[in-house]
Protein backbone atom coordinates (compact mmCIF):
# COMPACT_ATOMS: atom_id res chain seq x y z
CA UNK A 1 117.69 207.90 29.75
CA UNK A 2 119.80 206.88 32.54
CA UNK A 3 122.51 206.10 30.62
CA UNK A 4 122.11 209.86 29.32
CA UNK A 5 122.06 210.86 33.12
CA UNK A 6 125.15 208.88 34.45
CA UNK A 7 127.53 210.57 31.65
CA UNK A 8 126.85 213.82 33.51
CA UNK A 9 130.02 214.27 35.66
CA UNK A 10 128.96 213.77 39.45
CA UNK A 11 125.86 212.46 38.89
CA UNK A 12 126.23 208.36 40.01
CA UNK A 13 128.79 205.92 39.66
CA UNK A 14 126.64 203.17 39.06
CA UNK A 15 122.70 201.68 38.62
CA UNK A 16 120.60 199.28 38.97
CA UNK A 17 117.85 199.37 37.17
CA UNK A 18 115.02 196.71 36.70
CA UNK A 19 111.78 196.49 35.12
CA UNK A 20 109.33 193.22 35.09
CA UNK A 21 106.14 192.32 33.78
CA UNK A 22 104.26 189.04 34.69
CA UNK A 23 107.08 186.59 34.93
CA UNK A 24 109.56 187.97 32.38
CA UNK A 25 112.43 190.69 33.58
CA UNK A 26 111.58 193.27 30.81
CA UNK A 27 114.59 195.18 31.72
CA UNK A 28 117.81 194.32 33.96
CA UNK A 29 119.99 197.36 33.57
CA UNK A 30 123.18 197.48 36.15
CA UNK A 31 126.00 200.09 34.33
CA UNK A 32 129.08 201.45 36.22
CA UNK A 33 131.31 201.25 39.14
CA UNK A 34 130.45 199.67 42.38
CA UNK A 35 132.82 201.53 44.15
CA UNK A 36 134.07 204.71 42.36
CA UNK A 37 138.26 204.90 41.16
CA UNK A 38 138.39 201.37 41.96
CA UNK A 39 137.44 200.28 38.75
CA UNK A 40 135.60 197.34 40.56
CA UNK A 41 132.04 196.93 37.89
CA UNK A 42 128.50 196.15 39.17
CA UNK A 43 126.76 193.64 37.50
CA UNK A 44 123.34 192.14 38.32
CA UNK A 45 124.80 189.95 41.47
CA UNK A 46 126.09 193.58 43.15
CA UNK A 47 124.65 193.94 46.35
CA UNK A 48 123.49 197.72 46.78
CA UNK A 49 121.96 198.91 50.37
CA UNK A 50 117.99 199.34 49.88
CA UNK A 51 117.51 201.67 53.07
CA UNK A 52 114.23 202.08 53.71
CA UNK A 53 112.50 199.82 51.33
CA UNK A 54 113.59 197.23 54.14
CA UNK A 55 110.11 197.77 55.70
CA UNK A 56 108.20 196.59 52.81
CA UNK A 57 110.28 193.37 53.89
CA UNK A 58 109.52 193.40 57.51
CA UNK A 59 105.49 193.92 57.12
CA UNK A 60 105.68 190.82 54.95
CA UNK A 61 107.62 188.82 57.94
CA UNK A 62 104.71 190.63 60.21
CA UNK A 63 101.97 189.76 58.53
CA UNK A 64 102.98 186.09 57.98
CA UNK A 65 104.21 185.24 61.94
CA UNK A 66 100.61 187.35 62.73
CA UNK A 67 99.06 184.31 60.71
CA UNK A 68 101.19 181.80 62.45
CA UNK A 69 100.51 183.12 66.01
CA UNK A 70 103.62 183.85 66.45
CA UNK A 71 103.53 187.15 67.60
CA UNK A 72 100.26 188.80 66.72
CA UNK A 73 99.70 192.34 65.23
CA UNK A 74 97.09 192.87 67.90
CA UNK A 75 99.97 192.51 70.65
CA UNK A 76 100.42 195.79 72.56
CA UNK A 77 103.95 197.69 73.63
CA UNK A 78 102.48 196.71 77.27
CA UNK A 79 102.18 193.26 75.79
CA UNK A 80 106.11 193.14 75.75
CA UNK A 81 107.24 195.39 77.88
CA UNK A 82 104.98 195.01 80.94
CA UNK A 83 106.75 197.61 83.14
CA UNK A 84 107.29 199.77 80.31
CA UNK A 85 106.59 203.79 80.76
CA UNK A 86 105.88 206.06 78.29
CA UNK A 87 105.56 209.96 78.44
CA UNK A 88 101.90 210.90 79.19
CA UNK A 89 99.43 210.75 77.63
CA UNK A 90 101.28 207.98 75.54
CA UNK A 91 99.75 204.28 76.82
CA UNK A 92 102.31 201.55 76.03
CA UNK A 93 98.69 199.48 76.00
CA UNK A 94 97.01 200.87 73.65
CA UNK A 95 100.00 201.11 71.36
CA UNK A 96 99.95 197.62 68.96
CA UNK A 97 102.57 196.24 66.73
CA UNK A 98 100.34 196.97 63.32
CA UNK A 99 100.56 200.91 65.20
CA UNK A 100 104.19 200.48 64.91
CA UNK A 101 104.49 199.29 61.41
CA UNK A 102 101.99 201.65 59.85
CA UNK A 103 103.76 204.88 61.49
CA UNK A 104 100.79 205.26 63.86
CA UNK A 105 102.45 205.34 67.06
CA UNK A 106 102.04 208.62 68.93
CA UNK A 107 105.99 208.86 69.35
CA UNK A 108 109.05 210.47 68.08
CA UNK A 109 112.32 210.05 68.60
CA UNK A 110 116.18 210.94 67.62
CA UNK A 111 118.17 208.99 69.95
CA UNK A 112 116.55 206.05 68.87
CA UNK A 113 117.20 206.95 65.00
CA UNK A 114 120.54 208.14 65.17
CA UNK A 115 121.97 205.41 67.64
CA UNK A 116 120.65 202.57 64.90
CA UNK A 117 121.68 204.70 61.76
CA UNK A 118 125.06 205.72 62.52
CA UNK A 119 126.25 204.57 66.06
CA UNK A 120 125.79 200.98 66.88
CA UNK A 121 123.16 198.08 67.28
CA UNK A 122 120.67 198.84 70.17
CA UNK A 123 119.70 195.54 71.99
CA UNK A 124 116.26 194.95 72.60
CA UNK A 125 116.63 194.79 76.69
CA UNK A 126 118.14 198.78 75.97
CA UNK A 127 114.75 199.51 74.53
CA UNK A 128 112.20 200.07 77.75
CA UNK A 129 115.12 202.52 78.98
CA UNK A 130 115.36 204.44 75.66
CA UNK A 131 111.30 204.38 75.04
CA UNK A 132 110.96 205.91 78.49
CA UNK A 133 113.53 208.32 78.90
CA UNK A 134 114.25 209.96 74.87
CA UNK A 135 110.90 210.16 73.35
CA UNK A 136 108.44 212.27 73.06
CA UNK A 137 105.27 212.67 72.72
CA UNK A 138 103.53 213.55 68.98
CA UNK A 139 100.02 214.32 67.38
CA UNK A 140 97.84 210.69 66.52
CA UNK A 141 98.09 210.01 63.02
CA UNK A 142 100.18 208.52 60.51
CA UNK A 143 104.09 209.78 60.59
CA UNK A 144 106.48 208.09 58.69
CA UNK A 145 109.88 207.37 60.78
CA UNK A 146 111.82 204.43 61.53
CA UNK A 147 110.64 204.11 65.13
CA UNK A 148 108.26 201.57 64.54
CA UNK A 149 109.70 199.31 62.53
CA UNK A 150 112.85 199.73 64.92
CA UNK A 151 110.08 198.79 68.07
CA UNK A 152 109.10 195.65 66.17
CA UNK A 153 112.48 194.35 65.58
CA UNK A 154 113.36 194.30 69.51
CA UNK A 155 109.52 193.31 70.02
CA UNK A 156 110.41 190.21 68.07
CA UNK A 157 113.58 189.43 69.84
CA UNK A 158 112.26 189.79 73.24
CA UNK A 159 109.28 187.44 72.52
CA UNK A 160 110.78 184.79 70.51
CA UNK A 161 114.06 184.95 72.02
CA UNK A 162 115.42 185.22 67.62
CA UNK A 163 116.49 187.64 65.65
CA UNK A 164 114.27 189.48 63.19
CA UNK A 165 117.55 189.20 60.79
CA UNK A 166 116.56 185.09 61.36
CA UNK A 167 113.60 185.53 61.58
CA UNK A 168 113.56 187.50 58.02
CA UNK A 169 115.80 184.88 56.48
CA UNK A 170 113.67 181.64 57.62
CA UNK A 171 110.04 183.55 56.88
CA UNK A 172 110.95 185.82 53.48
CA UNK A 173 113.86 185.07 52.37
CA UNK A 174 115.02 182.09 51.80
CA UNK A 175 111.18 180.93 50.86
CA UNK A 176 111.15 183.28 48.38
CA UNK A 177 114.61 182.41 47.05
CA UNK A 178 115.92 185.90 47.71
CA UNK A 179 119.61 184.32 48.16
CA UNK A 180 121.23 187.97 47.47
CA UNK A 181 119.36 189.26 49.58
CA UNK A 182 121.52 190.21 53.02
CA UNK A 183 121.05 191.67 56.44
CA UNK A 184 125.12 191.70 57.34
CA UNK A 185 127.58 192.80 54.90
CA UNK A 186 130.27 190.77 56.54
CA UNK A 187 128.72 187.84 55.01
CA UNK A 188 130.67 188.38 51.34
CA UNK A 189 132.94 189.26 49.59
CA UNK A 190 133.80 193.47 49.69
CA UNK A 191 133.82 193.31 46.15
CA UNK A 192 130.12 192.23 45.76
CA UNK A 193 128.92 195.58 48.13
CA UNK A 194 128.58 198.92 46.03
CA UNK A 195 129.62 201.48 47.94
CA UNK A 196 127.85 205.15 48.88
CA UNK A 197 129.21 208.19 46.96
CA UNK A 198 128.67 211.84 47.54
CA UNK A 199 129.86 214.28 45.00
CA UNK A 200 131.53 217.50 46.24
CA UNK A 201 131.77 219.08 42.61
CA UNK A 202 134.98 218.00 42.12
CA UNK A 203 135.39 214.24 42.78
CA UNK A 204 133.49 211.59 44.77
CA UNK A 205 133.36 211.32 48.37
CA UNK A 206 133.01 206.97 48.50
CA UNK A 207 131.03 206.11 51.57
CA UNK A 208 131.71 202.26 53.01
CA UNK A 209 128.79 199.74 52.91
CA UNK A 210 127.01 199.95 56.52
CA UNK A 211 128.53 197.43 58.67
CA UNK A 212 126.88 195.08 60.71
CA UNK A 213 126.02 196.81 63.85
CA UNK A 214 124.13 199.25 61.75
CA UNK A 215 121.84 197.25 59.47
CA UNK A 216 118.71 197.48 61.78
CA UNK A 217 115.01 196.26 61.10
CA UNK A 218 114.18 199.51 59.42
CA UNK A 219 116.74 199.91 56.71
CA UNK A 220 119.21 196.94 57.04
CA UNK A 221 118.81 194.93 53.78
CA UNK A 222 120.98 194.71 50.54
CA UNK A 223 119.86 193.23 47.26
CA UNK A 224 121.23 192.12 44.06
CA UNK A 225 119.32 193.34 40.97
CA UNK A 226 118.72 189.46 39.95
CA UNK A 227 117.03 189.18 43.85
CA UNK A 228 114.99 192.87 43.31
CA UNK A 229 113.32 191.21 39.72
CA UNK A 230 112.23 187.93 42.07
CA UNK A 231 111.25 190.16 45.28
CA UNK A 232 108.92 192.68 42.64
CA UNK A 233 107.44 189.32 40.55
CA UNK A 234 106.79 187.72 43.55
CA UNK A 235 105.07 191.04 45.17
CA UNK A 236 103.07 191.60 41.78
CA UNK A 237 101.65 187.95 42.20
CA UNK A 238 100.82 187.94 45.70
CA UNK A 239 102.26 184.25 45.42
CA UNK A 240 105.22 182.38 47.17
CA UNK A 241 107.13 179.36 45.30
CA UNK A 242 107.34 177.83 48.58
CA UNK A 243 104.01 178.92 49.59
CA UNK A 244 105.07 181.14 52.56
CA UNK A 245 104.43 183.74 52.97
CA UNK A 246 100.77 182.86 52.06
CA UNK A 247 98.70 185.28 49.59
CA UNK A 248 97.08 186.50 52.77
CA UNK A 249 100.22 187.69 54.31
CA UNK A 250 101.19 189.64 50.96
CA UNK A 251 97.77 191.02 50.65
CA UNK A 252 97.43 192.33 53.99
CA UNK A 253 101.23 194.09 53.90
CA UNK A 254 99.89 195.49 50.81
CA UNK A 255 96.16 196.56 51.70
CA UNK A 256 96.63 200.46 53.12
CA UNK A 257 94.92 200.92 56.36
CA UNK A 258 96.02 204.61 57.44
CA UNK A 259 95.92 207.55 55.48
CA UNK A 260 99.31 208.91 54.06
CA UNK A 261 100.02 212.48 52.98
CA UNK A 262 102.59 212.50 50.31
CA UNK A 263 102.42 214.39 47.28
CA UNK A 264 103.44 216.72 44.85
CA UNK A 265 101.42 218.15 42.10
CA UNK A 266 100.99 214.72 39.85
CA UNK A 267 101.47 211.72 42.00
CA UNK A 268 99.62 211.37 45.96
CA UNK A 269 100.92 208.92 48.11
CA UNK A 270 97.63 208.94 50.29
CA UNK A 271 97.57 205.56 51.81
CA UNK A 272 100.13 203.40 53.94
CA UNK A 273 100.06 199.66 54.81
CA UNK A 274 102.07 198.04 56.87
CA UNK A 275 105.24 198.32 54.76
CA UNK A 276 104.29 199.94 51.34
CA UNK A 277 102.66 203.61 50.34
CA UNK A 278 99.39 203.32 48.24
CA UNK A 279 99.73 206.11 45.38
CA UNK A 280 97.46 207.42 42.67
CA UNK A 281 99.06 208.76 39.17
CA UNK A 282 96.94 209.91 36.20
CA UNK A 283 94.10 207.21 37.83
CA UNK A 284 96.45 204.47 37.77
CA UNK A 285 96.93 202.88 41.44
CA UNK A 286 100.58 202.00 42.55
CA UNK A 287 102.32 200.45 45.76
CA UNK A 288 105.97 202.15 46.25
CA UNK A 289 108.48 202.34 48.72
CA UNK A 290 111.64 204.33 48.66
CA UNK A 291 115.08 204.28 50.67
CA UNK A 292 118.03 207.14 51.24
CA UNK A 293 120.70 206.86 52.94
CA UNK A 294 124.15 209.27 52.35
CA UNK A 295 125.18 208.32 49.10
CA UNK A 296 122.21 206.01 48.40
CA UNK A 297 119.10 206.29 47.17
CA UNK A 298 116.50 204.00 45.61
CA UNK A 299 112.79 203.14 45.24
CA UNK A 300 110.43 199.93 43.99
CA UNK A 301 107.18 200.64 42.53
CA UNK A 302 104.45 197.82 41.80
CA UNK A 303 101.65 198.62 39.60
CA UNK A 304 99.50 195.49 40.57
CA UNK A 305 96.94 196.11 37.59
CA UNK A 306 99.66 195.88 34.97
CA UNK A 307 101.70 192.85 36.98
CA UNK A 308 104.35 194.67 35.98
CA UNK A 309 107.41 196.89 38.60
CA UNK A 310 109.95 198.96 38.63
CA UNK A 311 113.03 199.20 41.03
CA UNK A 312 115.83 201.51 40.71
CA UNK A 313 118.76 201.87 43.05
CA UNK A 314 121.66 204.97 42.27
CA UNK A 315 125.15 204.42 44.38
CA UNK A 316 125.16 208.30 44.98
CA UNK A 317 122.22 211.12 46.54
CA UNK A 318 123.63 213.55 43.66
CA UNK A 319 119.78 215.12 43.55
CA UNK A 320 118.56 211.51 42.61
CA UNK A 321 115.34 211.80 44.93
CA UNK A 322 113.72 214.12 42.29
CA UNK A 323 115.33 212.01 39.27
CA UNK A 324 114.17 208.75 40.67
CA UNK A 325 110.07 210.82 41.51
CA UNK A 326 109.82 211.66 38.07
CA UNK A 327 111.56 208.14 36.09
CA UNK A 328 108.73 206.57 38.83
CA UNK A 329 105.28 208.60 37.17
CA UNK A 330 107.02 207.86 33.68
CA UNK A 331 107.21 204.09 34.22
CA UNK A 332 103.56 204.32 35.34
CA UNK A 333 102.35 206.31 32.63
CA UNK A 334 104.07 204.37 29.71
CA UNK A 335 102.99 201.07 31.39
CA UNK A 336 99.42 202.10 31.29
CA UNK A 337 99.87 204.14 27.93
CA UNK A 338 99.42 207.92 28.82
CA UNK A 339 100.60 210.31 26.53
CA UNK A 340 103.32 212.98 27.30
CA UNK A 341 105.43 210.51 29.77
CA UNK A 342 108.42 210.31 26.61
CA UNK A 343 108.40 214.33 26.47
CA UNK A 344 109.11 213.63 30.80
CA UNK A 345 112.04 211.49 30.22
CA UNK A 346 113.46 213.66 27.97
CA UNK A 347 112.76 216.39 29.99
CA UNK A 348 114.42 214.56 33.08
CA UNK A 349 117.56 214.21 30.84
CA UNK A 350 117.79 218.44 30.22
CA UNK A 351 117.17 219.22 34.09
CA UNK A 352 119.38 216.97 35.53
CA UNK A 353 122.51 219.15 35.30
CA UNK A 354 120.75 221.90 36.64
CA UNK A 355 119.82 219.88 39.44
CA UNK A 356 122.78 218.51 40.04
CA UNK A 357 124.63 221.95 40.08
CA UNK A 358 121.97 223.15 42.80
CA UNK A 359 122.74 220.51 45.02
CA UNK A 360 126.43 220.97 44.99
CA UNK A 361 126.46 224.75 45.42
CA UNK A 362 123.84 223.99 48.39
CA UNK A 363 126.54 221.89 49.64
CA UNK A 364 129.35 224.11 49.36
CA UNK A 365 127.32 227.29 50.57
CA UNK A 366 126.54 225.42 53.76
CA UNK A 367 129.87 224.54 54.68
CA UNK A 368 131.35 227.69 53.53
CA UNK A 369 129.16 229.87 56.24
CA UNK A 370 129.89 227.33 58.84
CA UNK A 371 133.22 227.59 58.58
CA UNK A 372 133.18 231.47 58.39
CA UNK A 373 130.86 230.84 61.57
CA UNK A 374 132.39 233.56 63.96
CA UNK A 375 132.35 231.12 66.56
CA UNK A 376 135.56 229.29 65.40
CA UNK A 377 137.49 232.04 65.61
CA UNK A 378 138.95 231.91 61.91
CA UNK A 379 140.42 228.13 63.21
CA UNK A 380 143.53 230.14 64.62
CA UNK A 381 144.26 227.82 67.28
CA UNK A 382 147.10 225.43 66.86
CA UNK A 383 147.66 223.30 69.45
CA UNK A 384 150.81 220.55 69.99
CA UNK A 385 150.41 217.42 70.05
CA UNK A 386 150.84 217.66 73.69
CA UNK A 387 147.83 219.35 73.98
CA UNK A 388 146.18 217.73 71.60
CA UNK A 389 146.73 214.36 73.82
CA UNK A 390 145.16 216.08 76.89
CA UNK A 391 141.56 215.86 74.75
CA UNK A 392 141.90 212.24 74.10
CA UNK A 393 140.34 209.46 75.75
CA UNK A 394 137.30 207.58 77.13
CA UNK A 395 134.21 209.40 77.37
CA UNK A 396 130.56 208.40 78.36
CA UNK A 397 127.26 209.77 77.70
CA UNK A 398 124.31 208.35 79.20
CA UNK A 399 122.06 208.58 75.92
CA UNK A 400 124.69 207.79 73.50
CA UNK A 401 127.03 205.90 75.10
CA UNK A 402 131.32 205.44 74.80
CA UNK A 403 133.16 207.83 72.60
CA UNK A 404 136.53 207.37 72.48
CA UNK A 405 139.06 210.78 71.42
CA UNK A 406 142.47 209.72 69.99
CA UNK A 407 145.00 211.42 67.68
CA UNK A 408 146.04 210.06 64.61
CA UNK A 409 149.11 211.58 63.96
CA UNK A 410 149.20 215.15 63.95
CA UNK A 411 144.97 215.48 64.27
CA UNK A 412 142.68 214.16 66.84
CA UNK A 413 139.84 211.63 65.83
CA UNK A 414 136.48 211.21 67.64
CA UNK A 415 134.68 207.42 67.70
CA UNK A 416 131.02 207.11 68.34
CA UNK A 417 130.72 203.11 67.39
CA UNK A 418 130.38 203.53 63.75
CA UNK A 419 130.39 207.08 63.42
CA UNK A 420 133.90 208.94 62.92
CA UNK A 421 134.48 212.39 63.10
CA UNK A 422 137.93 214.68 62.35
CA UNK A 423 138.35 217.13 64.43
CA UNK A 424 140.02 220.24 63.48
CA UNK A 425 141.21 222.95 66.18
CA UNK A 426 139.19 226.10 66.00
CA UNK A 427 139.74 227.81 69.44
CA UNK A 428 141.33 226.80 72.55
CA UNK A 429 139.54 223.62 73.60
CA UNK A 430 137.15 224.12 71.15
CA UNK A 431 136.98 221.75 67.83
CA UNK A 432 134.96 221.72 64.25
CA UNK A 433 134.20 217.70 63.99
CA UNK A 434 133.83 216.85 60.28
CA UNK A 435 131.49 214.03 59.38
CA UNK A 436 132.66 211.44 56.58
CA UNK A 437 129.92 212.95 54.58
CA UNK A 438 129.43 216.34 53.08
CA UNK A 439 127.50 218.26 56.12
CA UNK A 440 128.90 220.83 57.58
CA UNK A 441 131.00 220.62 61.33
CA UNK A 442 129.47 220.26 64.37
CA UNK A 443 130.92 222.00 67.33
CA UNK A 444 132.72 219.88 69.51
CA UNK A 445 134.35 221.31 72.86
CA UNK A 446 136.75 220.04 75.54
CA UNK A 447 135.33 221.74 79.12
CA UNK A 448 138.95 221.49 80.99
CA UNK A 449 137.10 222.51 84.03
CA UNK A 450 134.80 219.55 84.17
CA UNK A 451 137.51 217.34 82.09
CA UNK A 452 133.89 216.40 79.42
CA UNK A 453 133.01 217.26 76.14
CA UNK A 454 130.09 218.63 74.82
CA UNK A 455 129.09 217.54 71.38
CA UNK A 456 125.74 216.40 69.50
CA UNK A 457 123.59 218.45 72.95
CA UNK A 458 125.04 215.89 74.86
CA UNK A 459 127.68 215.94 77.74
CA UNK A 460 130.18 213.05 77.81
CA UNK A 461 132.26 212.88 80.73
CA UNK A 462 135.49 211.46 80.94
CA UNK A 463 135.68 207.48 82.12
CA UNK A 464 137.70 206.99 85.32
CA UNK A 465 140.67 204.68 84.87
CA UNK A 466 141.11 202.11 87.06
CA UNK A 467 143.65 202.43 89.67
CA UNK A 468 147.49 202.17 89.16
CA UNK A 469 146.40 202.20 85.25
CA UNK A 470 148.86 204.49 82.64
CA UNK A 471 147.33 207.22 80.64
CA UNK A 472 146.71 205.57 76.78
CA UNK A 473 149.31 205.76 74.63
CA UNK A 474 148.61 208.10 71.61
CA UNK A 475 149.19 206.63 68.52
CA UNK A 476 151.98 208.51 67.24
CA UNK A 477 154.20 207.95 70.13
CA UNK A 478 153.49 204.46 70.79
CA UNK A 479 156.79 201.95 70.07
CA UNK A 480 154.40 198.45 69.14
């Protein structure tokens, strides 16, 4: 079937596909290119990004340094943070660390999200300042967001003084023999990493692997397929070669203890652990956890009754999320034996084109109104690149922090850490800024008057240079 699938132009440049059963890897399927026109092939050691799946890997490493007294699931926010202020009625004491990792905290967030998924690492000494000053207050209940997991990370730093990235490796990984398994991308070679893709109907958009700084404690892990078949078998027997982490520590990551509300019509994800959903399909029970990212998407699904899982990991978002939903409820149904599941697969092969095709005149649609958007003024403006150099520069934003304006050649560039934006001249002073991926432009506008610029809701005002210092050189007229 997926080999059906990826012949469809646009649709992924490569998979990963694996299936086990007891201790034997039943399938180990990994078919294209890593990173798209290069013609550099994945194979079963290629390292693709998991996303969100990483939590499933981080309740583990809870549960077990809970049963080592390391830093109990009982602990509170107040607990770590003892001057730590939260926006009423929100009690950092009655908030624990199992609250955090089942998506029970009564919290939401953005800054916190988008600083750690597309700007730059947050230290844990940032995260008092950022918990008290951009949240906000929800309903109780379960939510699923990265905030928790993104709590427990700093939470572990600040009381043990190590990384959960070490602490991951020493606890999970390496125990488990999970040697492809990697929480910095620097560590090998660029031709092991598959990149991101994003299809535009007309060729793909390749994404680069996340770099360091944004591989956080809730999506910040990259596997090989080999390492996914160990990580499932392992999962399925609730069993450790090395004996840590203990049984207990996988049953209790995998025991729900909140109810979940995420269905369709066939499949309900009603339950949530501490790193895994609890699901119900045609009365079979099944732990799953999937990731997205742009230009990534993926999913692992353990049918415990069966000892048998499923992971599958696509290098593009080319409508996979409702590919990969219904390839999940056919592995459960013809691991249990239901009828009708081959009728789904071929079914999945016919609508995938249509899908596909959606998606990308979604896509299109939404950029083509924004950039009729009266607002830009039918991008008339065209400034010189001496007025293009009086945008760039050093600017500061108290919630997001240094973003840096520069021109590259004859076009300005704005830097947010990781995140890079083109910005093209609309009106005077006033810019489209183009992501990498395929989302429409943000406005982005130079206030002379104030000498700041107002992007993302945020002001960021120009940083003072120090005294006697020259204006920076822009790129295109420097002489080094």
């Amino acid at each position: 079937m997926l080999e059906q699938v990826q012949r469809v132009p646009g649709s992924f440049p490569a998979v990963s596909a694996v299936v086990v059963e007891g201790d034997a890897t039943r399938l180990l399927y990994v078919n294209g290119e890593a990173h798209a026109g290069t013609g550099v092939r994945a194979d079963h050691a290629t390292l693709f990004y998991v996303a969100s799946q990483t939590k499933s890997f981080m309740g583990l490493l809870a549960a077990q340094l809970d049963a080592e007294g390391v830093l109990p699931l009982d602990t509170t926010l107040a607990g770590i943070w003892p001057d730590l202020h939260l926006p009423a009625p929100a009690d950092p004491a009655a908030i624990t660390l199992a609250d955090l990792l089942s998506h029970q905290e009564p919290l939401t967030t953005e800054t916190l999200n988008h600083l750690t998924a597309y700007v730059r690492t947050v230290p844990a000494t940032d995260y008092p300042d950022l918990l008290a000053h951009y949240t906000e207050v929800r309903k109780p209940g379960f939510r699923y967001s990265n905030l928790g997991d993104l709590i427990y990370g700093a939470a572990l730093q600040v009381r043990t003084g190590r990384s959960w990235q070490d602490w991951l490796h020493d606890e999970v990984l390496q125990p488990l023999g999970l040697a492809d398994a990697l929480t910095a991308t620097s560590t090998v070679a660029p031709r092991r990493l598959a990149w991101n893709h994003q299809w535009d109907g007309e060729r793909w958009r390749a994404l680069p692997p996340k770099p360091d700084a944004l591989m956080h404690a809730a999506g910040g892990l990259a596997l090989s397929a080999d390492d996914m078949a160990r990580w499932m078998r392992v999962n399925l027997a609730r069993l450790s070669p090395s004996g840590t982490p203990t049984t207990a520590s996988f049953e209790r990551v995998q025991r729900p203890i909140v109810h979940a509300d995420l269905a369709d019509h066939e499949i309900d994800c009603d339950g949530y652990s501490l790193g895994w959903y609890s699901c119900g399909y045609r009365g079979e029970r099944v732990l799953m956890h999937p990731g997205s990212y742009p230009g990534v998407v993926s999913v692992t699904v353990l049918l415990p009754t069966r000892h048998a899982g499923l992971s599958l990991v696509i290098n593009s978002d080319s409508a996979i999320e409702g590919l990969e939903l219904e390839t999940i409820k056919a592995f459960i149904g013809l691991s249990t034996g239901k009828d009708g599941e081959d009728a789904r697969l071929r079914r999945i092969v016919i609508d995938y084109p249509a899908r596909l095709a959606k998606l990308v005149k979604r896509r299109g649609d939404a950029i083509a109104t924004a950039r009729a958007d009266a607002r830009w003024a039918g991008f008339a403006w065209r400034p010189s690149l001496r007025e293009l150099d009086a945008h760039a520069g050093v600017f500061e934003s108290p919630r997001l922090g240094t973003l840096r304006v520069e021109r590259d050649g004859d076009a300005l560039v704005a830097i947010l850490g990781a995140q890079r934006l083109r910005l093209q001249p609309a009106a005077a002073g006033l810019f489209a800024a183009w992501p990498q991926t395929l989302d429409p432009p943000e406005e982005f506008r130079y206030d002379a008057a104030r000498d700041a610029i107002d992007w993302d809701g945020d002001r960021f005002a120009r940083k003072a240079r120090s005294r006697g210092a020259a204006p920076p050189q822009s790129p295109a007229r420097s002489t080094r």
